[in-house]
Every structure is written in structure tokens, then in C-alpha cells.
N, C-alpha and C. Protein backbone atom coordinates (compact mmCIF):
# COMPACT_ATOMS: atom_id res chain seq x y z
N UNK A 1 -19.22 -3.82 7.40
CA UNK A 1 -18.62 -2.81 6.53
C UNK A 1 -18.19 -1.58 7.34
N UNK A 2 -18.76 -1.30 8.40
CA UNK A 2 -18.16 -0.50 9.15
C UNK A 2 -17.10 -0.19 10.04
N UNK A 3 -16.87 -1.38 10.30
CA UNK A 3 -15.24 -1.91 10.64
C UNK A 3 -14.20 -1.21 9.47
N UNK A 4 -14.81 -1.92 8.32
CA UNK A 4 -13.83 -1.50 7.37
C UNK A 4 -13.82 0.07 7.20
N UNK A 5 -14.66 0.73 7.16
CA UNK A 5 -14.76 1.89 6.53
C UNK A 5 -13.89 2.74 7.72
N UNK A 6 -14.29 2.32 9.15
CA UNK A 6 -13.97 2.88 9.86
C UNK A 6 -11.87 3.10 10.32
N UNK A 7 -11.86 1.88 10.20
CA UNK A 7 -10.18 1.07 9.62
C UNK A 7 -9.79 2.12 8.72
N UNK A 8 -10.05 1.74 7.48
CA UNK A 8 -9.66 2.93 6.44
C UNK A 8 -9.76 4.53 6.70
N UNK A 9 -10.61 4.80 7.43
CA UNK A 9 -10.50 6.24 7.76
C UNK A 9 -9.31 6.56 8.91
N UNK A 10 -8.90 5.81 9.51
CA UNK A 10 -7.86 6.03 10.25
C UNK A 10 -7.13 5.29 9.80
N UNK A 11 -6.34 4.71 9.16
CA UNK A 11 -4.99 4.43 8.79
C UNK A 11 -4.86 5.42 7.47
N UNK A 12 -5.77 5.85 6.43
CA UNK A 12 -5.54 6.07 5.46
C UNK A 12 -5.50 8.10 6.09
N UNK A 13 -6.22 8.13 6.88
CA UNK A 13 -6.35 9.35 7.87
C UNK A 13 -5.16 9.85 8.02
N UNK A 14 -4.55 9.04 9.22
CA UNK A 14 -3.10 9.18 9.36
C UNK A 14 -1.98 9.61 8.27
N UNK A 15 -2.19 8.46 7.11
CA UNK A 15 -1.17 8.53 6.01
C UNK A 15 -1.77 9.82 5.22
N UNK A 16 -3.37 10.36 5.36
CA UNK A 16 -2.98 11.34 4.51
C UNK A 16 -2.42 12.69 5.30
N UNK A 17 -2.01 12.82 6.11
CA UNK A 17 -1.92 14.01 6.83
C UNK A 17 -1.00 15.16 6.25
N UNK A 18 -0.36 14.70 5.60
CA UNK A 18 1.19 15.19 4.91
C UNK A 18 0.39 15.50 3.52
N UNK A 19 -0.81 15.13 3.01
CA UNK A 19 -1.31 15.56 1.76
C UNK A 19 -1.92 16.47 2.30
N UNK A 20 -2.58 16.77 2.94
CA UNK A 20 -3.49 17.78 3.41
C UNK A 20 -2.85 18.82 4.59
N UNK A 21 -2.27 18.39 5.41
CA UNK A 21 -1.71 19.38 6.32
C UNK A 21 -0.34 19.67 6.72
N UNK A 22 0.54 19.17 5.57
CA UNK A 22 1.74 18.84 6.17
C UNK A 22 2.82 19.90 6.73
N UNK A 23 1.97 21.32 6.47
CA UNK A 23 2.70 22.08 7.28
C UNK A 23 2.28 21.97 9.00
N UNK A 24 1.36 21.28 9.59
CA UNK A 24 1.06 20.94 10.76
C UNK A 24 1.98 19.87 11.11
N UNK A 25 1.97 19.33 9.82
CA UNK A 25 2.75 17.51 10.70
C UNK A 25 4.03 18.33 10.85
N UNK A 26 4.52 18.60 10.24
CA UNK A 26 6.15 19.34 10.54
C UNK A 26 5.95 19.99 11.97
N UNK A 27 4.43 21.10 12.21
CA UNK A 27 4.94 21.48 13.59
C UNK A 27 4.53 20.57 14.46
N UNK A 28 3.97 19.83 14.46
CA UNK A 28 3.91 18.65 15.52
C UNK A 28 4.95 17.99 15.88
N UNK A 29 5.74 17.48 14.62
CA UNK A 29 6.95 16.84 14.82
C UNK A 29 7.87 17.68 15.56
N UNK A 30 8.05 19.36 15.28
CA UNK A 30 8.66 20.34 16.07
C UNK A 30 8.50 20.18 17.49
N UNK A 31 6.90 20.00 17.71
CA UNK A 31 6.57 20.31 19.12
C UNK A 31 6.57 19.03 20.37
N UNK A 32 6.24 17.99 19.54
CA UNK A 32 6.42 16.41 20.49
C UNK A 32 7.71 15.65 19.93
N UNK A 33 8.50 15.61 19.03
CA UNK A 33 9.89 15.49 19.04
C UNK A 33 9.18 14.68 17.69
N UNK A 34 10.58 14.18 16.68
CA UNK A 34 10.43 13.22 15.81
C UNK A 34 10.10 11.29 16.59
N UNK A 35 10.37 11.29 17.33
CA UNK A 35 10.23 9.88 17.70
C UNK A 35 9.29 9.26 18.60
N UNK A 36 8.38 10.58 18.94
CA UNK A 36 7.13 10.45 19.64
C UNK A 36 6.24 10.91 18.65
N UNK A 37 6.29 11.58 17.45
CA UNK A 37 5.54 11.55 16.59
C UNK A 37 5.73 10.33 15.69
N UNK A 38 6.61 9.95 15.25
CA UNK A 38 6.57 8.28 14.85
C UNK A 38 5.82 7.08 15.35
N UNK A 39 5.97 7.60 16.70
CA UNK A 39 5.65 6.24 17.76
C UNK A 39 4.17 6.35 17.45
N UNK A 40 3.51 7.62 18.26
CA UNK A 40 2.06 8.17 17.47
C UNK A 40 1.59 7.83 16.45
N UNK A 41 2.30 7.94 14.76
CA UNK A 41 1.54 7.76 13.73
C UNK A 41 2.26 5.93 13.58
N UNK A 42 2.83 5.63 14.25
CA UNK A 42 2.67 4.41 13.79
C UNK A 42 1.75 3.42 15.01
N UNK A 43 1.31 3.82 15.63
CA UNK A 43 0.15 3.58 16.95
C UNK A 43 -1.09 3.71 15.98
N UNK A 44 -1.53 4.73 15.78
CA UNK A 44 -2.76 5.14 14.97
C UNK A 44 -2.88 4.30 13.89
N UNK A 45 -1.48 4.31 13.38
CA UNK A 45 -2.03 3.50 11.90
C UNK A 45 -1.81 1.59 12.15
N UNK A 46 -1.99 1.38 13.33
CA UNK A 46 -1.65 -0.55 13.46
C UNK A 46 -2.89 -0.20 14.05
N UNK A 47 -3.66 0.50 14.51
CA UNK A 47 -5.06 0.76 15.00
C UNK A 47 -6.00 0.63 13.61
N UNK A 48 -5.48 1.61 12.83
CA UNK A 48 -6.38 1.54 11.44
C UNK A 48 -6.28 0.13 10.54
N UNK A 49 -5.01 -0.32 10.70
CA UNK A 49 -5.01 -1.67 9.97
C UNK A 49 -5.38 -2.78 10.52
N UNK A 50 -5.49 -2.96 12.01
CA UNK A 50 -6.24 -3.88 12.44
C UNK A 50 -7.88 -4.20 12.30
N UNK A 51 -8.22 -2.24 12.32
CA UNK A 51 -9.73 -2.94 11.75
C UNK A 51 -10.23 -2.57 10.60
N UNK A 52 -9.01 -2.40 9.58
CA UNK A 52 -9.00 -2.81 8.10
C UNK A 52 -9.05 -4.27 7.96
N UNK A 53 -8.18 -5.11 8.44
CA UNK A 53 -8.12 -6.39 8.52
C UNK A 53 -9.50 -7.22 9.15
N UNK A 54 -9.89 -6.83 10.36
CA UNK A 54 -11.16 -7.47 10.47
C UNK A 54 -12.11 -7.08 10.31
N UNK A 55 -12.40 -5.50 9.51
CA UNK A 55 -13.69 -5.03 8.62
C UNK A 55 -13.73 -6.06 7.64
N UNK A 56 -12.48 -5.83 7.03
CA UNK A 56 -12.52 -6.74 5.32
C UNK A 56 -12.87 -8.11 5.97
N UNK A 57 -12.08 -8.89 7.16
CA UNK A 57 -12.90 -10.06 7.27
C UNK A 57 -14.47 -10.31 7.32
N UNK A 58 -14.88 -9.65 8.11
CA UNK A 58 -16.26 -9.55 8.53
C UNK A 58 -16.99 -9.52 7.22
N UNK A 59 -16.45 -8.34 6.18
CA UNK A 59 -17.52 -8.64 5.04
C UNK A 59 -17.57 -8.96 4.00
N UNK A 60 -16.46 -9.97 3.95
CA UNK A 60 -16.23 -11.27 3.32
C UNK A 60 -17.10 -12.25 3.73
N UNK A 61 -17.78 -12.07 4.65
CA UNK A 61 -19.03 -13.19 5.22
C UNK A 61 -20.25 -12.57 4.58
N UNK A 62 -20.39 -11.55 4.30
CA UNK A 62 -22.05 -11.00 3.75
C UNK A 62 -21.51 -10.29 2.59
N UNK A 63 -20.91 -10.79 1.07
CA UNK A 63 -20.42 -10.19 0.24
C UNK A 63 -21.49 -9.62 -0.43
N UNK A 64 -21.49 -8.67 -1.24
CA UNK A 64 -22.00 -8.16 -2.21
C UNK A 64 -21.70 -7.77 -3.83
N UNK A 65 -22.20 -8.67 -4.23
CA UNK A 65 -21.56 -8.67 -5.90
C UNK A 65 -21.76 -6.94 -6.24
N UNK A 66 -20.86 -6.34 -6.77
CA UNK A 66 -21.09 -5.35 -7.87
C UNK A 66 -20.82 -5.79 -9.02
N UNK A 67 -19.26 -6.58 -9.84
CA UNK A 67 -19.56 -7.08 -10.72
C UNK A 67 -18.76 -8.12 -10.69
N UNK A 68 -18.95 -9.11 -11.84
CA UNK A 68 -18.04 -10.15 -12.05
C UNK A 68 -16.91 -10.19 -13.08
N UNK A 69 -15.63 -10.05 -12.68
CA UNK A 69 -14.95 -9.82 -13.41
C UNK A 69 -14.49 -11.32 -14.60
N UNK A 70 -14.13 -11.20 -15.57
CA UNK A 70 -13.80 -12.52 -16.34
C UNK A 70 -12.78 -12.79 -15.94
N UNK A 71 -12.61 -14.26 -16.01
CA UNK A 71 -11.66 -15.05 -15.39
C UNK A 71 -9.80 -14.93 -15.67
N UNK A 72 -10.02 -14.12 -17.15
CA UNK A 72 -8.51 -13.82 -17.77
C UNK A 72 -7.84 -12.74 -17.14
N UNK A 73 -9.04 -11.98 -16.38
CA UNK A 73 -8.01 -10.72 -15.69
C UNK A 73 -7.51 -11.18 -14.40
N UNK A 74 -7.83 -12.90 -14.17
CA UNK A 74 -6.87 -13.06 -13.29
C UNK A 74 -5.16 -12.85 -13.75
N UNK A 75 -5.42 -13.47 -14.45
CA UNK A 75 -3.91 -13.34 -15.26
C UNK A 75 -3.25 -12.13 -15.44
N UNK A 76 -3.98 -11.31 -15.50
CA UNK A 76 -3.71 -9.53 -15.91
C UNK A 76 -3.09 -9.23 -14.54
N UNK A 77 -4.04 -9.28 -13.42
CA UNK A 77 -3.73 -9.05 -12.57
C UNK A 77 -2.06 -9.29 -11.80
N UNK A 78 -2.47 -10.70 -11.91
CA UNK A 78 -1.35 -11.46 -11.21
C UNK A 78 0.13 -10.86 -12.18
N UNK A 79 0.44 -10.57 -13.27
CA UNK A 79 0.98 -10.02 -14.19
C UNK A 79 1.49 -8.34 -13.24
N UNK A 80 0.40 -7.64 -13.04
CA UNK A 80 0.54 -6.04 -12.33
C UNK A 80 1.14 -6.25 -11.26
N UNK A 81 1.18 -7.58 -10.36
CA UNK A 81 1.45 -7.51 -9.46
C UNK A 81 2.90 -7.76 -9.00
N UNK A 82 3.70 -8.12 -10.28
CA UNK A 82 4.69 -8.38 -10.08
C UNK A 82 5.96 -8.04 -9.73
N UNK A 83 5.97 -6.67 -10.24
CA UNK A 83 6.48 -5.55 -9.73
C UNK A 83 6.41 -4.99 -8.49
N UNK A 84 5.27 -5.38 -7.72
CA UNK A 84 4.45 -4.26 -6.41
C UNK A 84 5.41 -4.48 -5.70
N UNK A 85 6.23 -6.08 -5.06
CA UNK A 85 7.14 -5.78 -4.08
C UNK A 85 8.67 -5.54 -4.36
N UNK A 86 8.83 -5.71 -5.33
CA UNK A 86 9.87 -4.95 -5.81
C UNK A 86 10.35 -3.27 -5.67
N UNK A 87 8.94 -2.59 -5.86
CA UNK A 87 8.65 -1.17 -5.72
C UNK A 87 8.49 -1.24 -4.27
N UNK A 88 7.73 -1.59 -4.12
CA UNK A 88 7.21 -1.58 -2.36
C UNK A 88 8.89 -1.21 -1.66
N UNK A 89 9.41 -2.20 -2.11
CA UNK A 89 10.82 -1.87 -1.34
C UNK A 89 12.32 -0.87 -1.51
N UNK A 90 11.82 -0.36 -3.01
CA UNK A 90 12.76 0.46 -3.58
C UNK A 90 12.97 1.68 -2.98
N UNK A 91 12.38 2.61 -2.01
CA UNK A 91 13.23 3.31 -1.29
C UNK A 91 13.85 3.25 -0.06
N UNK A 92 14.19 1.85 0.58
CA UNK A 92 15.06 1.50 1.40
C UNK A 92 16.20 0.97 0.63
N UNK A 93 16.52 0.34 -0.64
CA UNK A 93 17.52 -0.25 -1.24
C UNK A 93 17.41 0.84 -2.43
N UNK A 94 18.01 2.51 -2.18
CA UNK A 94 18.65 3.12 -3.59
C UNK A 94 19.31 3.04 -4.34
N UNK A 95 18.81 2.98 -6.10
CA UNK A 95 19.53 2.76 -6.99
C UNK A 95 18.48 3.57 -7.52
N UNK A 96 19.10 2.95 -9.12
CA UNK A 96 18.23 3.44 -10.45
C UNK A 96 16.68 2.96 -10.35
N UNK A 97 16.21 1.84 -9.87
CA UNK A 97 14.52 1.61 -9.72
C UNK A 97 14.09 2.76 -8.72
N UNK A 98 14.47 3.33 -7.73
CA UNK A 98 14.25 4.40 -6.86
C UNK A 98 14.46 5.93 -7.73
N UNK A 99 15.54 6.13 -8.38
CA UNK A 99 15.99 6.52 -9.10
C UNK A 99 14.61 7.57 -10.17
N UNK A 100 14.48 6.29 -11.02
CA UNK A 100 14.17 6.46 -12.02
C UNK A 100 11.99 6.54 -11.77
N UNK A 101 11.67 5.97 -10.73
CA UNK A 101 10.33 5.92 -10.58
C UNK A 101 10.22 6.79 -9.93
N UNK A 102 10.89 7.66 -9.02
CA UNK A 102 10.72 8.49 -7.85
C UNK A 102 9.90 8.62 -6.83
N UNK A 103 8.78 7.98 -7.24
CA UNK A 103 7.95 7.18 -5.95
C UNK A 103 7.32 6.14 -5.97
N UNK A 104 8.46 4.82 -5.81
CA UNK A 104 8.03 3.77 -6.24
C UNK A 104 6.93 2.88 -5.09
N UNK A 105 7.32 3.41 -4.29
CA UNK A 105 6.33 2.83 -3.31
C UNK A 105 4.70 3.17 -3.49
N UNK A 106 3.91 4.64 -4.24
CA UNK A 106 2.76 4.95 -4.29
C UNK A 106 2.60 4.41 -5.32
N UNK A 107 3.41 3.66 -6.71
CA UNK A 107 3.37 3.17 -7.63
C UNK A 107 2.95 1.63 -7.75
N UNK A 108 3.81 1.23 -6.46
CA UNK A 108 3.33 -0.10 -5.86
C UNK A 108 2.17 -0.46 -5.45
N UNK A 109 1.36 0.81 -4.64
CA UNK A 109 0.08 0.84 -3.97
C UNK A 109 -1.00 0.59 -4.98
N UNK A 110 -0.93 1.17 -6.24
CA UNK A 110 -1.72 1.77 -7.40
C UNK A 110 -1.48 0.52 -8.00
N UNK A 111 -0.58 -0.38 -8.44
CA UNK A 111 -0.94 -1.25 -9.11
C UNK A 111 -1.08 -2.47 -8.32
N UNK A 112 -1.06 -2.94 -6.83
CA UNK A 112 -1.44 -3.47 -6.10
C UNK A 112 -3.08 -3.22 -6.00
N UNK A 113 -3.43 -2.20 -5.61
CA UNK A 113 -5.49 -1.59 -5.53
C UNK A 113 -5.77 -2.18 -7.44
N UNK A 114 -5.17 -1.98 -8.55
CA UNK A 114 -5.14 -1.82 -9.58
C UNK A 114 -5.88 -2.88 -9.73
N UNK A 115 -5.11 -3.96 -9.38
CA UNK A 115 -4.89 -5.32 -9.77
C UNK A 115 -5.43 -5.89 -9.09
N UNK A 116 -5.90 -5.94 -8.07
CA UNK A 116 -7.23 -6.82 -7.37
C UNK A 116 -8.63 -5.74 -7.88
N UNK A 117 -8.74 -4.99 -8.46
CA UNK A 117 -9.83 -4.54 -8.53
C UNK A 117 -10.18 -5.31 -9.79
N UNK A 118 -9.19 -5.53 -10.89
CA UNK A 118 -9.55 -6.44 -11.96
C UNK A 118 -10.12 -7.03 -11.50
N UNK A 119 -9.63 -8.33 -10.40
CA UNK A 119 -9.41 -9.58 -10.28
C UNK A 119 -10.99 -9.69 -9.09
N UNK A 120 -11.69 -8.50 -8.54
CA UNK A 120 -12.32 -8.81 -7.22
C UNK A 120 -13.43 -7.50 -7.84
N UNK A 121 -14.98 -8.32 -7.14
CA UNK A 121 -16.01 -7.53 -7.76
C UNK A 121 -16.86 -6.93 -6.66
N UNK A 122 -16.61 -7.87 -5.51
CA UNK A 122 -17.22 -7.33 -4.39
C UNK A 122 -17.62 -6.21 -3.93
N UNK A 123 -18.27 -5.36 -2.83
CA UNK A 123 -18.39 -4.36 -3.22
C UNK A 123 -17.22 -4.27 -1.65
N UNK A 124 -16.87 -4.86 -1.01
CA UNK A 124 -15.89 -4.81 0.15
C UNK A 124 -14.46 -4.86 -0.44
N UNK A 125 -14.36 -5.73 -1.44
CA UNK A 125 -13.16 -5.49 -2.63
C UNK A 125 -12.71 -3.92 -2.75
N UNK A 126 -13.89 -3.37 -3.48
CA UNK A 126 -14.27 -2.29 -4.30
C UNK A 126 -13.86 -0.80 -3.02
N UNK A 127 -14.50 -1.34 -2.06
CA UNK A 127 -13.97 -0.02 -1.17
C UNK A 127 -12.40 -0.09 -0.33
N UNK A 128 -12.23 -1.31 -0.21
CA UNK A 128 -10.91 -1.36 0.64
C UNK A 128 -9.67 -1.22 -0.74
N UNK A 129 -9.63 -1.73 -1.72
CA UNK A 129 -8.68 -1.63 -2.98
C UNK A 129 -9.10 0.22 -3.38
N UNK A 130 -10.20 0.38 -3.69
CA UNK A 130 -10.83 1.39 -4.42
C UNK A 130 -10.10 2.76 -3.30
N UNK A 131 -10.43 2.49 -2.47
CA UNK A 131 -9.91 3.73 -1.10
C UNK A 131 -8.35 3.68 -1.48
N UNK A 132 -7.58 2.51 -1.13
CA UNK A 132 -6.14 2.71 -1.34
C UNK A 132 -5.39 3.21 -2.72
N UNK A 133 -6.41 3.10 -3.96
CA UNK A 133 -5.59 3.06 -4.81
C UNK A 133 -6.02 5.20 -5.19
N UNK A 134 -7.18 5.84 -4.36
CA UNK A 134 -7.91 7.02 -4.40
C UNK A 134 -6.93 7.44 -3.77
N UNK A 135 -5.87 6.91 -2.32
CA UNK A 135 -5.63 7.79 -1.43
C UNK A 135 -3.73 7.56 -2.57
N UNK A 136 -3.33 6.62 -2.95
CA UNK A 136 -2.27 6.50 -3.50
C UNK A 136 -2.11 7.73 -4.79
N UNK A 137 -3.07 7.86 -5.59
CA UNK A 137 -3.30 9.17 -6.17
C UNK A 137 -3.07 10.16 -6.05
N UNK A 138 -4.14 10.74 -5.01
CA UNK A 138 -4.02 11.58 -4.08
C UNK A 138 -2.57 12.24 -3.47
N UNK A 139 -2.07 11.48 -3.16
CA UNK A 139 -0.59 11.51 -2.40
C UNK A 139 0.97 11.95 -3.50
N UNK A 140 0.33 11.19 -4.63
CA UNK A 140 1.57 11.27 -5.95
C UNK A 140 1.66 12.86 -6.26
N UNK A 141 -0.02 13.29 -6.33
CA UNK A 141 -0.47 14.64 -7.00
C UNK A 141 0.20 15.52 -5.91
N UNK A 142 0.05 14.94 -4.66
CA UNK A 142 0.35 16.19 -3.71
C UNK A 142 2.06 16.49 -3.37
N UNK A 143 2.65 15.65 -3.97
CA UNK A 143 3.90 15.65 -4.11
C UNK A 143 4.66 17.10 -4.84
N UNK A 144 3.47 17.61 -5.43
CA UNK A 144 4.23 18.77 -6.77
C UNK A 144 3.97 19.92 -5.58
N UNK A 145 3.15 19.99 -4.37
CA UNK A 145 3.11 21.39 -3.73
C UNK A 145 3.44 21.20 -2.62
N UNK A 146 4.99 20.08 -1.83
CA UNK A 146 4.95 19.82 -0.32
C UNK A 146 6.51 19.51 -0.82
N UNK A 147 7.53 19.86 -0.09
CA UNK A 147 8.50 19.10 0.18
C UNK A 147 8.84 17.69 0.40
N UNK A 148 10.05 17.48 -0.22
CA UNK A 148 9.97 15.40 0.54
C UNK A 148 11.22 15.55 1.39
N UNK A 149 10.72 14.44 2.20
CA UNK A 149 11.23 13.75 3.13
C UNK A 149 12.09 12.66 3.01
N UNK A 150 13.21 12.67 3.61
CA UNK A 150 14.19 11.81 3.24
C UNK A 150 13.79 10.42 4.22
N UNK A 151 14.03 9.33 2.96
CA UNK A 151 13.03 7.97 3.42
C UNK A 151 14.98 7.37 3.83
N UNK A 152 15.10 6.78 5.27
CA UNK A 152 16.13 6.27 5.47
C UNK A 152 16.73 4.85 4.32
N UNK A 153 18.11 5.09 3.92
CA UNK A 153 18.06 3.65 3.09
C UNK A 153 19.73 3.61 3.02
N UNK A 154 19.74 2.56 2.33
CA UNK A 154 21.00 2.18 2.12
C UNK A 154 21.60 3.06 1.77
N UNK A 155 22.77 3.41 0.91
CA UNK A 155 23.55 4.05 -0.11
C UNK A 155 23.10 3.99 -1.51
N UNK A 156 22.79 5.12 -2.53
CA UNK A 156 22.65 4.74 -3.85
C UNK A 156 24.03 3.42 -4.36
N UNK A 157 23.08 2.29 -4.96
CA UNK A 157 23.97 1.29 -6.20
C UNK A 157 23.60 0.94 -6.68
N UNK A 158 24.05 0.48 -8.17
CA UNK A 158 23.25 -0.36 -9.24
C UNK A 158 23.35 -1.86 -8.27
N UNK A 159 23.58 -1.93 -7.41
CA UNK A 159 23.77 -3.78 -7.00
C UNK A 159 22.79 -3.71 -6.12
N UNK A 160 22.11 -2.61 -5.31
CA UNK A 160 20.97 -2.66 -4.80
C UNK A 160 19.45 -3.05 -5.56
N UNK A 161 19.61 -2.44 -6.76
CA UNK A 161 18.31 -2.89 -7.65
C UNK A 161 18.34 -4.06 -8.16
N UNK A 162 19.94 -4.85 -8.09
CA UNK A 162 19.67 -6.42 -8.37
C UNK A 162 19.35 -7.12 -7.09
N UNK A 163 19.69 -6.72 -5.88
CA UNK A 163 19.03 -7.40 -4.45
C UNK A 163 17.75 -7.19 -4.52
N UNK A 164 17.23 -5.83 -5.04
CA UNK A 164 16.04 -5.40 -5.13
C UNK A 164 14.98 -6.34 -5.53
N UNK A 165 15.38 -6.40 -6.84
CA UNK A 165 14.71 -7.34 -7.87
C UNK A 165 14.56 -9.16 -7.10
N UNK A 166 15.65 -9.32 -7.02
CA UNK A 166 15.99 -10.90 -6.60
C UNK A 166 14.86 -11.19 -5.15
N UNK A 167 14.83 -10.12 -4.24
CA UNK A 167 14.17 -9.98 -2.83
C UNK A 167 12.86 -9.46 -3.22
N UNK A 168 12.11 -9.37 -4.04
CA UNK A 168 10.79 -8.55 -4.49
C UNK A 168 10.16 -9.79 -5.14
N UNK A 169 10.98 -10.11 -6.11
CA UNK A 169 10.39 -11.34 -6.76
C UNK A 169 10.21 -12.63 -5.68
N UNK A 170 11.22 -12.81 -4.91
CA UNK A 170 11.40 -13.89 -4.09
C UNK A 170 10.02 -13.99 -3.00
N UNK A 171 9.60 -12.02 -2.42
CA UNK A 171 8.50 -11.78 -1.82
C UNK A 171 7.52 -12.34 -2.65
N UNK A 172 7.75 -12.09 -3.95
CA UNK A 172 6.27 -12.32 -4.62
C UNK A 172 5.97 -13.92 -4.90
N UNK A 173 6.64 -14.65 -4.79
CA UNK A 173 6.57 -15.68 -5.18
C UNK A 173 5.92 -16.49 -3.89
N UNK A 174 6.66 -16.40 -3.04
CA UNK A 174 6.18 -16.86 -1.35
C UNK A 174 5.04 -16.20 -1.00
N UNK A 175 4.69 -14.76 -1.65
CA UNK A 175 3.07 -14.62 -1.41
C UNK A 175 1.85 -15.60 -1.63
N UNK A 176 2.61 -15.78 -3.32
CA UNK A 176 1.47 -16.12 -4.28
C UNK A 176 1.28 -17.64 -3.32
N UNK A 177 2.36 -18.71 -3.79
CA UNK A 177 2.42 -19.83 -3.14
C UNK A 177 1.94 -20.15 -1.76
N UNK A 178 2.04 -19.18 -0.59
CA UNK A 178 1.91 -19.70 0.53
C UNK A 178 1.46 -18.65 1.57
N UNK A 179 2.18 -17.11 1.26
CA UNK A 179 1.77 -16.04 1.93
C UNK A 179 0.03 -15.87 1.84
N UNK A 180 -0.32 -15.71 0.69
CA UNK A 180 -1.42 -15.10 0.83
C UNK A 180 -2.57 -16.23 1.16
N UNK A 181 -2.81 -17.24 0.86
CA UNK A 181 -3.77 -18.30 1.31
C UNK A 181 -3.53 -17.91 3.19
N UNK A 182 -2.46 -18.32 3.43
CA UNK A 182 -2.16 -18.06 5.21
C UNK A 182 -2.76 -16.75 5.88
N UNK A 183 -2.12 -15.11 5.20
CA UNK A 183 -2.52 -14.45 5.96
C UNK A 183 -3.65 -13.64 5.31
N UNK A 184 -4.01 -13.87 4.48
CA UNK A 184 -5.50 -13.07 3.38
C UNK A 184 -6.44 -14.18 3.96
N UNK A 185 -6.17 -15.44 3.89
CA UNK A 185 -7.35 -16.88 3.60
C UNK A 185 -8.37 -16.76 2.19
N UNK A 186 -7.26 -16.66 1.24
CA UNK A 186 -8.03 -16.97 0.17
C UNK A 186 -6.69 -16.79 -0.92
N UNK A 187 -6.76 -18.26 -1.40
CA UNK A 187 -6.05 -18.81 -2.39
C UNK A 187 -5.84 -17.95 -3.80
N UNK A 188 -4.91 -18.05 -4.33
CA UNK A 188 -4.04 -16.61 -5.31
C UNK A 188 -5.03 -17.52 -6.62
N UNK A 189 -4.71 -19.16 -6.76
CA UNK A 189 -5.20 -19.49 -8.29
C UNK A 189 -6.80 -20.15 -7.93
């Protein structure tokens, strides 16, 4: 569990920096350029997700029930989730889903943590979902007292939210089927 915890404190570390200090990240970015501060926070955070990835493995071997969820919120779940990569991807392809959610990507996070927390009782579940969906919160709220940042993307079109849709669903489907047994190791039904 300490893998994990430790994982999550630095990737989720990193990503919160802009909630908590983001008049620093701006002068950092001032002072080591934009593309050595990129290089940086995206260094730090494949550091934090690697031993997010083999915390959560590790204690998947010594689980700990907190509770058992009933078997129908698989369905619930799998239902929340359908949307996630659809959102996940909506501010690189602008339209009206970008549009109209305005941060569809922390929306994605929240019902992604959402929806395995139904579905997963563990208590390694519980902190790696439970942390992401605390820090996804976190981040929405801090939106009303920080400036945004322009996320690079296509051109606003309504024909982007039908690629959107068509490429989100298509993600989700190749998860369920084949992605996630491969790179999670543990089967969606």
C-alpha cells in the first residue's frame, strides 16, 4: 500500500499544483521556459503513475474487504462509464460537448473514480479511485479562483463531437472487451 499511496502523492502532487499554487507554476514556467517545465511535470507524473500502477498491483495480492458491493452496480457502473472517454477526450476535439461541459475531462475523472467505487470494495480500490475522484473535485472547485489555460485542440465544430462520440465509444468498447483484462488484469464482466 505504500507504493500506492506513495504513487498517488506524486502524480496527484504534481497535477495538483495549479490548485494550490498556481501562481508559482506560472513563475516557474516564466523562469525554466514552458517546455522544460512540461518535460518536468510530465517526468514527475510517469514517476507517480508507475508506482500507482505497481502499488495498486502489489495490493491486489493482500486485499482488504471494506465492503461488498451488490452485483447490479456492476451494471450502474459500467453504464457511468460510458461517457468517461468520450469526455476524457473532449478538449482536444472542440465543439459543443467541450462547449457545453466546460471541463469535461475532470468530469470524466469523477465518474470514472465514481464508477469503480460502486463496482470495487477493496480498501486499495477505495484509496486509489477515492484519491482521484477527491483530487478531481478539488480541481473543478478551484477553477472559480485561478485562470484557465488554453488546452491545445482542433478548431471549434459540431463534426468534432460526432468524431468525438464515434472515437470515445469505439475507446470504450475495446476497453471493456480486450483493453482492460490486458492492461488492468482483471476482466470488465
Amino acid at each position: 500500500m505504500t507504493t500506492l499511496l506513495l504513487g498517488l502523492a506524486i502524480f496527484l502532487g504534481m497535477h495538483s499544483i495549479s490548485i494550490v499554487a498556481h501562481e508559482w507554476r506560472d513563475g516557474m514556467v516564466q523562469r525554466i521556459g514552458k517546455y522544460p517545465w512540461q518535460a518536468l511535470y510530465g517526468l514527475v507524473s510517469i514517476v507517480g503513475f508507475v508506482l500507482i500502477v505497481k502499488g495498486y498491483g502489489m495490493a491486489r495480492l493482500d486485499p482488504t474487504v471494506l465492503y461488498m458491493p451488490p452485483a447490479w452496480l456492476r451494471h450502474v457502473s459500467m453504464l457511468l462509464l460510458l461517457p468517461v472517454f468520450v469526455l476524457f477526450l473532449a478538449p482536444y476535439l472542440a465543439g459543443h460537448i467541450k462547449r457545453v461541459m466546460k471541463h469535461p475531462q475532470l468530469v470524466a475523472v469523477k465518474l470514472w473514480a465514481v464508477a469503480h467505487l460502486l463496482a470495487n470494495g477493496m480498501l486499495h480500490d477505495v484509496v486509489l479511485f477515492g484519491a482521484f475522484l477527491a483530487w478531481a473535485v478539488a480541481d473543478r472547485i478551484s477553477f472559480k479562483r485561478r485562470p484557465m489555460r488554453e488546452v491545445p485542440a482542433l478548431p471549434s465544430s459540431g463534426i468534432n463531437d460526432v468524431i468525438l462520440v464515434v472515437l470515445g465509444l469505439g475507446v470504450y468498447v475495446a476497453f471493456v472487451l480486450w483493453l482492460h483484462p490486458v492492461l488492468i488484469g482483471v476482466p470488465v464482466a
